[in-house]
PDB file of N, CA and C in Angstrom:
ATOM      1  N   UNK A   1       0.817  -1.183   0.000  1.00  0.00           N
ATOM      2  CA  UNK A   1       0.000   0.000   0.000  1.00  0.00           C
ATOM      3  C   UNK A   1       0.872   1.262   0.000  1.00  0.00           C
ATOM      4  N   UNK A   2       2.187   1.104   1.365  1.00  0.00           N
ATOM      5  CA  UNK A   2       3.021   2.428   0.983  1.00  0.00           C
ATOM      6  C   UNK A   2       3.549   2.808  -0.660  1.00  0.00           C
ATOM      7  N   UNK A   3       3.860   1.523  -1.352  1.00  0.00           N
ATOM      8  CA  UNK A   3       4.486   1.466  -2.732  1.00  0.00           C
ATOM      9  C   UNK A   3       3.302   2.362  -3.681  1.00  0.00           C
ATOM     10  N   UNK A   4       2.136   1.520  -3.624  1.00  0.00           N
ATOM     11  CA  UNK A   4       1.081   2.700  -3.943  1.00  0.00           C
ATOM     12  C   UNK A   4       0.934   4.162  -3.645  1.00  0.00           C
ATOM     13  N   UNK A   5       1.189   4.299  -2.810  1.00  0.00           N
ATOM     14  CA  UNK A   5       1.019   5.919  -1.986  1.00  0.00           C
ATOM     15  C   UNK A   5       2.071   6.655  -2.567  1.00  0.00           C
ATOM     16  N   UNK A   6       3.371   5.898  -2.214  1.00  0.00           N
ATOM     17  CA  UNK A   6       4.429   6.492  -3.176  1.00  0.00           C
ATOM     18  C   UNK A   6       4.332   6.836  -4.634  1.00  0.00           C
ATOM     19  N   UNK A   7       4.045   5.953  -5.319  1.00  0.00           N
ATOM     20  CA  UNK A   7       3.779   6.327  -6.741  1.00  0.00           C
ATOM     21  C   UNK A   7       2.865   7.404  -7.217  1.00  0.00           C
ATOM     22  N   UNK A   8       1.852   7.141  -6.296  1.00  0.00           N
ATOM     23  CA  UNK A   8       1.098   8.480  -6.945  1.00  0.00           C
ATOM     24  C   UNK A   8       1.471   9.983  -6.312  1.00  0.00           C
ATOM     25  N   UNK A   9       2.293   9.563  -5.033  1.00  0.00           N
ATOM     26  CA  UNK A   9       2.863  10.814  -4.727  1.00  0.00           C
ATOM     27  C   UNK A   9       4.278  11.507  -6.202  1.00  0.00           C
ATOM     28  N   UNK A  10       4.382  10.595  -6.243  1.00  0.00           N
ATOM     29  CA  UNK A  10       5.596  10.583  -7.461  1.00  0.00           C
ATOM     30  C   UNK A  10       4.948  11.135  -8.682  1.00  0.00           C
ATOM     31  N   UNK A  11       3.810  10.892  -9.303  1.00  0.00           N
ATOM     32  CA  UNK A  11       2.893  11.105 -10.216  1.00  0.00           C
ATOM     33  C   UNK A  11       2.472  12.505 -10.336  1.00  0.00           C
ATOM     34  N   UNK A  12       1.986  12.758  -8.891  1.00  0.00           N
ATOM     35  CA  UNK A  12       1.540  14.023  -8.573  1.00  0.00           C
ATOM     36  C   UNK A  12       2.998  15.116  -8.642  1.00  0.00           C
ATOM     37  N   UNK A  13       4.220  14.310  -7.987  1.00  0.00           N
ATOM     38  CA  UNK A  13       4.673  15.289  -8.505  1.00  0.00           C
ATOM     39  C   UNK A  13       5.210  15.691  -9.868  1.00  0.00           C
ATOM     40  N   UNK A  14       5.326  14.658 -10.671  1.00  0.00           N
ATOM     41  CA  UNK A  14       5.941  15.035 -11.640  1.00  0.00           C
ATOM     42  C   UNK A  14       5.080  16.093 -12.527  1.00  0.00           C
ATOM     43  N   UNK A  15       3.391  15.834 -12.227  1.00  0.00           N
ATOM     44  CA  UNK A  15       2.449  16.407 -12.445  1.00  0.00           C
ATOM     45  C   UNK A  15       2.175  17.721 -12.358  1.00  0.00           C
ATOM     46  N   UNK A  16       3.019  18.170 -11.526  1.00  0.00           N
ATOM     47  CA  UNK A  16       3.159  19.529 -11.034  1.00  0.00           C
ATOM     48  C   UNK A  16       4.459  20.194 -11.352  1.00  0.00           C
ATOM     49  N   UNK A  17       4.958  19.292 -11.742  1.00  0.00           N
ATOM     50  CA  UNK A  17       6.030  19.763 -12.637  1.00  0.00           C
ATOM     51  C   UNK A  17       6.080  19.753 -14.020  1.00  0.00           C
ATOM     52  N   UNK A  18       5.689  19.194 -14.326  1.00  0.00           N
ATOM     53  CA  UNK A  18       4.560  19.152 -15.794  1.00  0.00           C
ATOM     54  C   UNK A  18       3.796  20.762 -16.079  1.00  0.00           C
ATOM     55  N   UNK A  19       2.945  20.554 -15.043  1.00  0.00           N
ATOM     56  CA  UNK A  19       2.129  22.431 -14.845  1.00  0.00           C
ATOM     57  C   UNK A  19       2.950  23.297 -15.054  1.00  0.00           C
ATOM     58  N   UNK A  20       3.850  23.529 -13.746  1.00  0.00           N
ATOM     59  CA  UNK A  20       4.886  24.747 -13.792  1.00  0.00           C
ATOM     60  C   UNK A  20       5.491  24.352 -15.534  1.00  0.00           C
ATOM     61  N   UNK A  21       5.915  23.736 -15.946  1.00  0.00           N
ATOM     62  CA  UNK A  21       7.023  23.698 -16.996  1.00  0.00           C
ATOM     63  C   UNK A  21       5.840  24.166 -18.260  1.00  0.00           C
ATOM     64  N   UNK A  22       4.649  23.508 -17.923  1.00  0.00           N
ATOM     65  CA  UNK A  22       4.044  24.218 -19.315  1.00  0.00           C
ATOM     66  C   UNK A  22       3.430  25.517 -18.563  1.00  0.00           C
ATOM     67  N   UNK A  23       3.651  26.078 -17.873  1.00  0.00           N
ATOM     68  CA  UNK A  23       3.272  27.605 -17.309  1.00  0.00           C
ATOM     69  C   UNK A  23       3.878  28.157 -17.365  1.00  0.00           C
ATOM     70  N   UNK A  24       5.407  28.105 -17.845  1.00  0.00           N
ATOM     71  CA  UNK A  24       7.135  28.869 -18.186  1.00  0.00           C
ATOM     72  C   UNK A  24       6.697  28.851 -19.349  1.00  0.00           C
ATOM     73  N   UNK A  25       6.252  27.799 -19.626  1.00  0.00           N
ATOM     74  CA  UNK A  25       6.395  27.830 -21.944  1.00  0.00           C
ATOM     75  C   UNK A  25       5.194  28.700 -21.891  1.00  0.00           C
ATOM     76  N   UNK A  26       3.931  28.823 -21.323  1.00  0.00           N
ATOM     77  CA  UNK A  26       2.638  29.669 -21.847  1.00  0.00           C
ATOM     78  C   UNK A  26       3.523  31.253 -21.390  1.00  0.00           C
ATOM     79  N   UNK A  27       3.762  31.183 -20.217  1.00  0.00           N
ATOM     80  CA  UNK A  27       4.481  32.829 -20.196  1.00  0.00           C
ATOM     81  C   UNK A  27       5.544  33.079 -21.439  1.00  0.00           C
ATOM     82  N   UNK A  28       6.252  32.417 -21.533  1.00  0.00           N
ATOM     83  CA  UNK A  28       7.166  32.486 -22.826  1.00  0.00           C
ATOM     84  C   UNK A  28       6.817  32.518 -23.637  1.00  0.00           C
ATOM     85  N   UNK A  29       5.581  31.731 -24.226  1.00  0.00           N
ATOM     86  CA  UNK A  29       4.633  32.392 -26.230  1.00  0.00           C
ATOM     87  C   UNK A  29       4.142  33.251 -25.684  1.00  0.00           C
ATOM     88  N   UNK A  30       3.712  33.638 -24.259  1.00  0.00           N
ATOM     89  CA  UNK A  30       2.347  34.770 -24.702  1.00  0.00           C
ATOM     90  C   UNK A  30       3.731  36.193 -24.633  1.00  0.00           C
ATOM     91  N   UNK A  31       4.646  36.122 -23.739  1.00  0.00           N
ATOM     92  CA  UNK A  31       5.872  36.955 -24.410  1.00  0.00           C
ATOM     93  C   UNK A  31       6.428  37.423 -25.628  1.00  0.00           C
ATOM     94  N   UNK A  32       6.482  36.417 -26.230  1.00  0.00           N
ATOM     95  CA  UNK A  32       7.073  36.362 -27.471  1.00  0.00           C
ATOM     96  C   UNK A  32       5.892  36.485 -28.738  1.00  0.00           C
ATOM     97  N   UNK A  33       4.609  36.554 -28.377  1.00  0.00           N
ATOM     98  CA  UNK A  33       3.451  36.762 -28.935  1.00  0.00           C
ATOM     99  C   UNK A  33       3.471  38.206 -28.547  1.00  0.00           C
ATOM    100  N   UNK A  34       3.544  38.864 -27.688  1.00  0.00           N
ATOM    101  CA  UNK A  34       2.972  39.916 -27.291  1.00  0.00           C
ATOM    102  C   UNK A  34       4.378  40.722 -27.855  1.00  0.00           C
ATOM    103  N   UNK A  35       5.448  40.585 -28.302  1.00  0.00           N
ATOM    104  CA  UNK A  35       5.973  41.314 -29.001  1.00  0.00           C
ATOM    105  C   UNK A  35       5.986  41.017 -30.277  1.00  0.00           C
ATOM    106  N   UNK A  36       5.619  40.125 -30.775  1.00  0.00           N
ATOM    107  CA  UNK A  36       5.588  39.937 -32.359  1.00  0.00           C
ATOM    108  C   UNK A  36       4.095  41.276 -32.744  1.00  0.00           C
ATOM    109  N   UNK A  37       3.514  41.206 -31.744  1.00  0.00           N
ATOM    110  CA  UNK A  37       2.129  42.308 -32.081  1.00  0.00           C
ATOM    111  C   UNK A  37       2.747  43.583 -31.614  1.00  0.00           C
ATOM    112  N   UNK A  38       3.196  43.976 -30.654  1.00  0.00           N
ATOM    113  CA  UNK A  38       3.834  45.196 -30.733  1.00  0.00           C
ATOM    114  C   UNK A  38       4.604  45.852 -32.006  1.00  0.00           C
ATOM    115  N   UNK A  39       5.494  44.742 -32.300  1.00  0.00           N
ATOM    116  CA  UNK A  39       6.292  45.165 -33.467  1.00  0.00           C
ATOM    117  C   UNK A  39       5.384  44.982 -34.767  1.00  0.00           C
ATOM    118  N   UNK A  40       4.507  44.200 -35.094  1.00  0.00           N
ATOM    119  CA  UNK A  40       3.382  44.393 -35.984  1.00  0.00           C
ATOM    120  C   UNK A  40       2.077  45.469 -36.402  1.00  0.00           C
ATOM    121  N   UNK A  41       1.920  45.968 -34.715  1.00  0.00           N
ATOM    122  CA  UNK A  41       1.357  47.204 -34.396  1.00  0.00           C
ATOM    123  C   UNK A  41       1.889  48.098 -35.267  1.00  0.00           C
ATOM    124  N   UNK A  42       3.616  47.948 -34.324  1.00  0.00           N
ATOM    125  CA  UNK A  42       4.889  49.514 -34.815  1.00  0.00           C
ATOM    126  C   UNK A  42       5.044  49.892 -35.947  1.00  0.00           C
ATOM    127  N   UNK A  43       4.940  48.108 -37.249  1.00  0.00           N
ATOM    128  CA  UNK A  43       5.111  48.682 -38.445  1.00  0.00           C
ATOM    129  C   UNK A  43       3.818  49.282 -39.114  1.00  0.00           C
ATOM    130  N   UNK A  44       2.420  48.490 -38.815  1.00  0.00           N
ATOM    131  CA  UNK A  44       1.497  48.614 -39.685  1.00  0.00           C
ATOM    132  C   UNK A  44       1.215  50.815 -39.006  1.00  0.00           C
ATOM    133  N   UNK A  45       1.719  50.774 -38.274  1.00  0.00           N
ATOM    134  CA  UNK A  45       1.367  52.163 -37.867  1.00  0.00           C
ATOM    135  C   UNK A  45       2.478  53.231 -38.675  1.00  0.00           C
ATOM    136  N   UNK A  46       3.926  53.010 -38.908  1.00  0.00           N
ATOM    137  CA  UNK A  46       4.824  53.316 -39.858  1.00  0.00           C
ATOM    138  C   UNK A  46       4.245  53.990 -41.276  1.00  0.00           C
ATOM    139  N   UNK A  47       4.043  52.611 -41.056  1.00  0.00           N
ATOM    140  CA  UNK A  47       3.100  51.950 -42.871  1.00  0.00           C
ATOM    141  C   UNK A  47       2.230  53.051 -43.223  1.00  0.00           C
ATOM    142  N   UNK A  48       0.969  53.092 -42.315  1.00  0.00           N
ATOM    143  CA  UNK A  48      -0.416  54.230 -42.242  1.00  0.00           C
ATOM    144  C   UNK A  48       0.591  55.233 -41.833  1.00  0.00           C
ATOM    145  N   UNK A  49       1.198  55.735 -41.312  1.00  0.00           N
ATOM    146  CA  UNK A  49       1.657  56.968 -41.694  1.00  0.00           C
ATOM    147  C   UNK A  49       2.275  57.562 -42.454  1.00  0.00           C
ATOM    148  N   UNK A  50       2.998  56.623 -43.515  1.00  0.00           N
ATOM    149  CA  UNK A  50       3.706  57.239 -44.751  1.00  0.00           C
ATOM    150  C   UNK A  50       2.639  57.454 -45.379  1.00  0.00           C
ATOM    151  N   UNK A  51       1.309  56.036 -45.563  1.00  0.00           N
ATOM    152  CA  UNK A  51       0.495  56.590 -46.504  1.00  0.00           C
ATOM    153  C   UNK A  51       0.219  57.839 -46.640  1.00  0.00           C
ATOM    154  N   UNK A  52      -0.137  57.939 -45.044  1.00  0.00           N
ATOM    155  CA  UNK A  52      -1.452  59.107 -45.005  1.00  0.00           C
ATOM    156  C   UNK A  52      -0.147  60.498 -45.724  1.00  0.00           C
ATOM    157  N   UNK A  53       1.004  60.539 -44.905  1.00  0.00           N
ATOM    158  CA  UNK A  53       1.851  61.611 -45.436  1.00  0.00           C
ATOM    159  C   UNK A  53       1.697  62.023 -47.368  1.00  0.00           C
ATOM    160  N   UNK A  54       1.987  60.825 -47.582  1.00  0.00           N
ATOM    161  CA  UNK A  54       2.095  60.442 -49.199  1.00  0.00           C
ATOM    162  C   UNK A  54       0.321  61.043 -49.830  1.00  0.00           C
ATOM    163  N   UNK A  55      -0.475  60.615 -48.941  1.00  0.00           N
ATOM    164  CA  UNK A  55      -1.809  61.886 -49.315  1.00  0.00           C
ATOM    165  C   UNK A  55      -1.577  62.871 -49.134  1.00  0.00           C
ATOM    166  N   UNK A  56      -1.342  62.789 -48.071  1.00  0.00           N
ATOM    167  CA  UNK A  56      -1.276  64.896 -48.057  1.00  0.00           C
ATOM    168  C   UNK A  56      -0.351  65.264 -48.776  1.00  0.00           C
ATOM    169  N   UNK A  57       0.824  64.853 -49.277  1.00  0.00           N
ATOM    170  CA  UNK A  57       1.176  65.619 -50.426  1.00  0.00           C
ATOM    171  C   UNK A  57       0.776  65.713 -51.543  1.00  0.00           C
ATOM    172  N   UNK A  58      -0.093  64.509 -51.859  1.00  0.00           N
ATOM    173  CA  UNK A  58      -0.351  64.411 -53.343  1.00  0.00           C
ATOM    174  C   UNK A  58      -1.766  65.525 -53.356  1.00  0.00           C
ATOM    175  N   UNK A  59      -2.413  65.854 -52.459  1.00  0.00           N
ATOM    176  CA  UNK A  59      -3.809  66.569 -51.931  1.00  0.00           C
ATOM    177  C   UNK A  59      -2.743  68.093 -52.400  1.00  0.00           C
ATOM    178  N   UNK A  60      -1.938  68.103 -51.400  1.00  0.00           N
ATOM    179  CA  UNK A  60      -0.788  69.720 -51.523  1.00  0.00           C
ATOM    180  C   UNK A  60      -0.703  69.807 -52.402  1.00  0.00           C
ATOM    181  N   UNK A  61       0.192  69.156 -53.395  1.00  0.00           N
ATOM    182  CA  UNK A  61       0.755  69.308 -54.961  1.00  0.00           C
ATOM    183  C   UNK A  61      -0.661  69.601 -55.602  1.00  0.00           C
ATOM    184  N   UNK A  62      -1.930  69.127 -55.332  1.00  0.00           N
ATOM    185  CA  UNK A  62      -3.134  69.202 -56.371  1.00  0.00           C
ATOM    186  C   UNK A  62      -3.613  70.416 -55.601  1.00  0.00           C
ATOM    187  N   UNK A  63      -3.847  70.506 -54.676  1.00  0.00           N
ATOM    188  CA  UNK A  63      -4.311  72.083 -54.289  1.00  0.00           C
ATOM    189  C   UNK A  63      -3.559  73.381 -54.936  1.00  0.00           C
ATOM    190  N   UNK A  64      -2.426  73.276 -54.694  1.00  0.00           N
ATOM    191  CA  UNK A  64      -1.816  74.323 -55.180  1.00  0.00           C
ATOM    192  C   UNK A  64      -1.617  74.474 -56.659  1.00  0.00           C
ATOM    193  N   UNK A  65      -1.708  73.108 -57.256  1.00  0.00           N
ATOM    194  CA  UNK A  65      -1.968  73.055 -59.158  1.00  0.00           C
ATOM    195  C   UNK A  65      -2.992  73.680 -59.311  1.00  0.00           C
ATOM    196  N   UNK A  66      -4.195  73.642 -58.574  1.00  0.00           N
ATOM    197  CA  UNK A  66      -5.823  74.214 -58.555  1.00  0.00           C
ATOM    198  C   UNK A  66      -5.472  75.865 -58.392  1.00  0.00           C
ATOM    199  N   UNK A  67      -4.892  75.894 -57.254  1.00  0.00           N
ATOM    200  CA  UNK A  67      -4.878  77.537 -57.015  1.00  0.00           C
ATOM    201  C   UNK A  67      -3.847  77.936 -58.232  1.00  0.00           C
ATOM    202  N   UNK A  68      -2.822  77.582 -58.687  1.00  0.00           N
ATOM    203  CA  UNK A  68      -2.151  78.222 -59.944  1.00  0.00           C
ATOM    204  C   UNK A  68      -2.883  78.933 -60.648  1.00  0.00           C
ATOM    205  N   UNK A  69      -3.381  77.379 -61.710  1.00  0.00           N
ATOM    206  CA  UNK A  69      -4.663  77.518 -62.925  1.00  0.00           C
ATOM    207  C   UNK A  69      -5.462  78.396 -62.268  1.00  0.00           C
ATOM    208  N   UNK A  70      -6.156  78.610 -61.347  1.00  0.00           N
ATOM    209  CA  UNK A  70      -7.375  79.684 -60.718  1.00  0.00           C
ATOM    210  C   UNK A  70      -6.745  81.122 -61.188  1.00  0.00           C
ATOM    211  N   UNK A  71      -5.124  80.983 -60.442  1.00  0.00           N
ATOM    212  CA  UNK A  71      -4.786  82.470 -60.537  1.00  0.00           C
ATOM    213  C   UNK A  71      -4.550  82.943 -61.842  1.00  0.00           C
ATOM    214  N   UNK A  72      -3.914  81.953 -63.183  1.00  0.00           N
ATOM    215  CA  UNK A  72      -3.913  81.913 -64.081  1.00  0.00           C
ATOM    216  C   UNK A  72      -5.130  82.428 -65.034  1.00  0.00           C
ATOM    217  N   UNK A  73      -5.967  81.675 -64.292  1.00  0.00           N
ATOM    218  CA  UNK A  73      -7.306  81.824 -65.385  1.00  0.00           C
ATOM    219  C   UNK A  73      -8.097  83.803 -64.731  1.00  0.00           C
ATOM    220  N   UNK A  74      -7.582  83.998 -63.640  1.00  0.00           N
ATOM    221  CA  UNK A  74      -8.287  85.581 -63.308  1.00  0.00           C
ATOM    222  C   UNK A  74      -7.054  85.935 -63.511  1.00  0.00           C
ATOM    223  N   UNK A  75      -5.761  86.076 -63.810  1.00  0.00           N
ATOM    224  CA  UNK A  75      -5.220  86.893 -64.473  1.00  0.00           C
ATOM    225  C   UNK A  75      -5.641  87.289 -65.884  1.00  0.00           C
ATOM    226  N   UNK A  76      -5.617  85.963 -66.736  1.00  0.00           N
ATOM    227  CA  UNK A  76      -6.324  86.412 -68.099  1.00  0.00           C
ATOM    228  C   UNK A  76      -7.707  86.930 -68.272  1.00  0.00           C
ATOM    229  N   UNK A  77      -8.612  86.544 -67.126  1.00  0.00           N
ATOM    230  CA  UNK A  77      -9.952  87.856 -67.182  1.00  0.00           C
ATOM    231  C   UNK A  77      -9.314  89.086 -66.890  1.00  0.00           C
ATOM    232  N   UNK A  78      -8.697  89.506 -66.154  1.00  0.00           N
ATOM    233  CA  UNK A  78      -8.631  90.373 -65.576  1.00  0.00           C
ATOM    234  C   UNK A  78      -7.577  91.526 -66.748  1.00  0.00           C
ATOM    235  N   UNK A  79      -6.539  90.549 -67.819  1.00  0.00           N
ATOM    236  CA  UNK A  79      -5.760  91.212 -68.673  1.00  0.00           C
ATOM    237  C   UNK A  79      -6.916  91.632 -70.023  1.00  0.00           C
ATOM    238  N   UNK A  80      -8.033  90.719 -70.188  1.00  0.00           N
ATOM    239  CA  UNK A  80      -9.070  90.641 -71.189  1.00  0.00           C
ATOM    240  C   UNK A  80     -10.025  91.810 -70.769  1.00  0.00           C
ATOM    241  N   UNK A  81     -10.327  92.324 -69.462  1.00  0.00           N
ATOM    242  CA  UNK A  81     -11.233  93.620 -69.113  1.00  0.00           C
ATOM    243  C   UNK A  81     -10.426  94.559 -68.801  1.00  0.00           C
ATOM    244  N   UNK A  82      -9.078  94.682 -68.759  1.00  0.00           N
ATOM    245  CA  UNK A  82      -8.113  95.961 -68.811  1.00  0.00           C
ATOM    246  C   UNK A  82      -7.791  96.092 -70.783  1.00  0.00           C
ATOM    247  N   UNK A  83      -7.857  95.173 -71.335  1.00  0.00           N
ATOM    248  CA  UNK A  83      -7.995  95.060 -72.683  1.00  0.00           C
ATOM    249  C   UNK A  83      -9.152  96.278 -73.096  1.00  0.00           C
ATOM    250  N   UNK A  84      -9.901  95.437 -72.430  1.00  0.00           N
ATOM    251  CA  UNK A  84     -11.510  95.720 -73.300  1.00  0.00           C
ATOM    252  C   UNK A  84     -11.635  96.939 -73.524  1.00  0.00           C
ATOM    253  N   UNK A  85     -11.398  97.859 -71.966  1.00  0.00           N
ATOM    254  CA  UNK A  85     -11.732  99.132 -71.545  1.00  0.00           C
ATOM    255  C   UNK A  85     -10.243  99.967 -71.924  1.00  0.00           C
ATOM    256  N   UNK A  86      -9.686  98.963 -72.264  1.00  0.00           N
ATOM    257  CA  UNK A  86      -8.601  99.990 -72.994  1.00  0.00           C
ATOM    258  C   UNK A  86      -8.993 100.539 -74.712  1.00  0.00           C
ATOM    259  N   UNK A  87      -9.656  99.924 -75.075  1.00  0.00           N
ATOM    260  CA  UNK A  87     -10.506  99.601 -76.389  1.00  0.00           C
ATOM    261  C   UNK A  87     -11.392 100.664 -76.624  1.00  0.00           C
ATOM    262  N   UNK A  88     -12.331 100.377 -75.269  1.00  0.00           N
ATOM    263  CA  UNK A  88     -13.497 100.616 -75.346  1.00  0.00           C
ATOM    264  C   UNK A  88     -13.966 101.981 -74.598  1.00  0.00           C
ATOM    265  N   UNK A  89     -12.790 102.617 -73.668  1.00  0.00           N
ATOM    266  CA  UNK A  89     -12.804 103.535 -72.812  1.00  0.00           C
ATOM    267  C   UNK A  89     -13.655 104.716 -73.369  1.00  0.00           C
ATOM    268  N   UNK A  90     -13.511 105.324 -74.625  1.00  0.00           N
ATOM    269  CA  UNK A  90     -14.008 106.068 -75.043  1.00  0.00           C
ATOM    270  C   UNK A  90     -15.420 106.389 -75.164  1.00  0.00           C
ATOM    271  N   UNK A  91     -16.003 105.478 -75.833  1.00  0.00           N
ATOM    272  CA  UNK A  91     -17.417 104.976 -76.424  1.00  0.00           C
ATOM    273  C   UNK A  91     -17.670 104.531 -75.028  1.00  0.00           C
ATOM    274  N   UNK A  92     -17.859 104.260 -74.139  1.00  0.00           N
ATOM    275  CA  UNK A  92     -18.315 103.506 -73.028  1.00  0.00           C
ATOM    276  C   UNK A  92     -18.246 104.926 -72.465  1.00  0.00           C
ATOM    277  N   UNK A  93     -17.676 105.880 -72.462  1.00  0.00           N
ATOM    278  CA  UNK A  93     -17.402 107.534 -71.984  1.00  0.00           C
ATOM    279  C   UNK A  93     -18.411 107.814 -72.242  1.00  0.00           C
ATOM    280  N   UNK A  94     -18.523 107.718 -73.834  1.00  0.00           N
ATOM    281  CA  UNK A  94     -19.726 108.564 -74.388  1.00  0.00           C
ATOM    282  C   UNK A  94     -21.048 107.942 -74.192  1.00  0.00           C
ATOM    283  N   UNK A  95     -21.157 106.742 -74.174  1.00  0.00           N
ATOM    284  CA  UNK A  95     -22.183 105.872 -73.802  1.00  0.00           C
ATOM    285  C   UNK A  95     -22.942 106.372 -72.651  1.00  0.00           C
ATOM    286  N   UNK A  96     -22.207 106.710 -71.723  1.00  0.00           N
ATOM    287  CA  UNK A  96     -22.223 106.833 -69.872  1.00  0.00           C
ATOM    288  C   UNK A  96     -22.746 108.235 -69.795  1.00  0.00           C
ATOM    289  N   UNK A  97     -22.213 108.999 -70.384  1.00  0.00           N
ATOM    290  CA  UNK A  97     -22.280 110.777 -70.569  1.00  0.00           C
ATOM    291  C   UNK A  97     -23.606 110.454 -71.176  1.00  0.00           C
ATOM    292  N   UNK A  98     -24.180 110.109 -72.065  1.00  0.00           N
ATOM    293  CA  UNK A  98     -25.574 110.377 -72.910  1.00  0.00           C
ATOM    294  C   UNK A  98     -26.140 109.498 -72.442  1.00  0.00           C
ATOM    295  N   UNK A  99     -25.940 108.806 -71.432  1.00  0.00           N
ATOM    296  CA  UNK A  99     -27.365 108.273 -70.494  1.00  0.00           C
ATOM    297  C   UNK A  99     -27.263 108.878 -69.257  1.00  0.00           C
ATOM    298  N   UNK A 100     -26.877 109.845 -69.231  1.00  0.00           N
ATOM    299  CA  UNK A 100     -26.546 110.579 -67.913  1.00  0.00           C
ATOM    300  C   UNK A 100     -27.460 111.715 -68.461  1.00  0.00           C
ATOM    301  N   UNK A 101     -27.034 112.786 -69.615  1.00  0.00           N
ATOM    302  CA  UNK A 101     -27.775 113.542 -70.358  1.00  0.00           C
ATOM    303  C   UNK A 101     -29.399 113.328 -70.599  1.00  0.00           C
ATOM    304  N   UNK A 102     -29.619 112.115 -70.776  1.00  0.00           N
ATOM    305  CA  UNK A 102     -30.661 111.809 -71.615  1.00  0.00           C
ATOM    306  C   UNK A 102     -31.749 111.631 -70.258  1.00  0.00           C
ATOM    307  N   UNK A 103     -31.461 111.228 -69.084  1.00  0.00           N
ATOM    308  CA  UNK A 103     -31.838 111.108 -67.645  1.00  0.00           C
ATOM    309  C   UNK A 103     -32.235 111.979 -66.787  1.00  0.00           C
TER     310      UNK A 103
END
């Protein structure tokens, strides 16, 4: 009966040494897990931030192509009605004067 008692005392312990040893290895993957996601975090966050950078410039470069052409396109109104009235200054004089007269 002691031979019995012994053995399963023996059982039990190896049993518990069994536990602890796979409770070192679970702390050790969930370690080595928990930095493989940190550093997976670190890059995919890298990553989204070049993108987003790489938008906002391409947004910058197109905004300011927009505002060019804008300024471009009211410079040439603006050279086309200093044109006009350079043209037209006269007759638009007289135009203005004889509806002023006529009033």
């Amino acid at each position: 009966m002691q031979n019995l008692i012994d053995r399963i005392s023996k059982i039990e312990e190896a049993t518990a040494r069994i536990h602890a040893q796979a409770e070192e290895e679970k702390k050790k993957i969930d370690k080595e897990m928990q930095a493989e996601t940190d550093a997976y975090n670190a890059r995919m966050e890298a990553e989204t931030e070049r993108k987003l950078e790489q938008i906002r410039g391409d947004y910058r470069k197109k905004a300011e192509a927009d505002l060019k052409k804008q300024r471009e396109q009211e410079q040439q109104v603006l050279t086309h009605i200093s044109s006009y009235y350079e043209k037209e200054h006269d007759r638009l004089s007289s135009e203005i004067t004889e509806r002023i007269i006529r009033s």
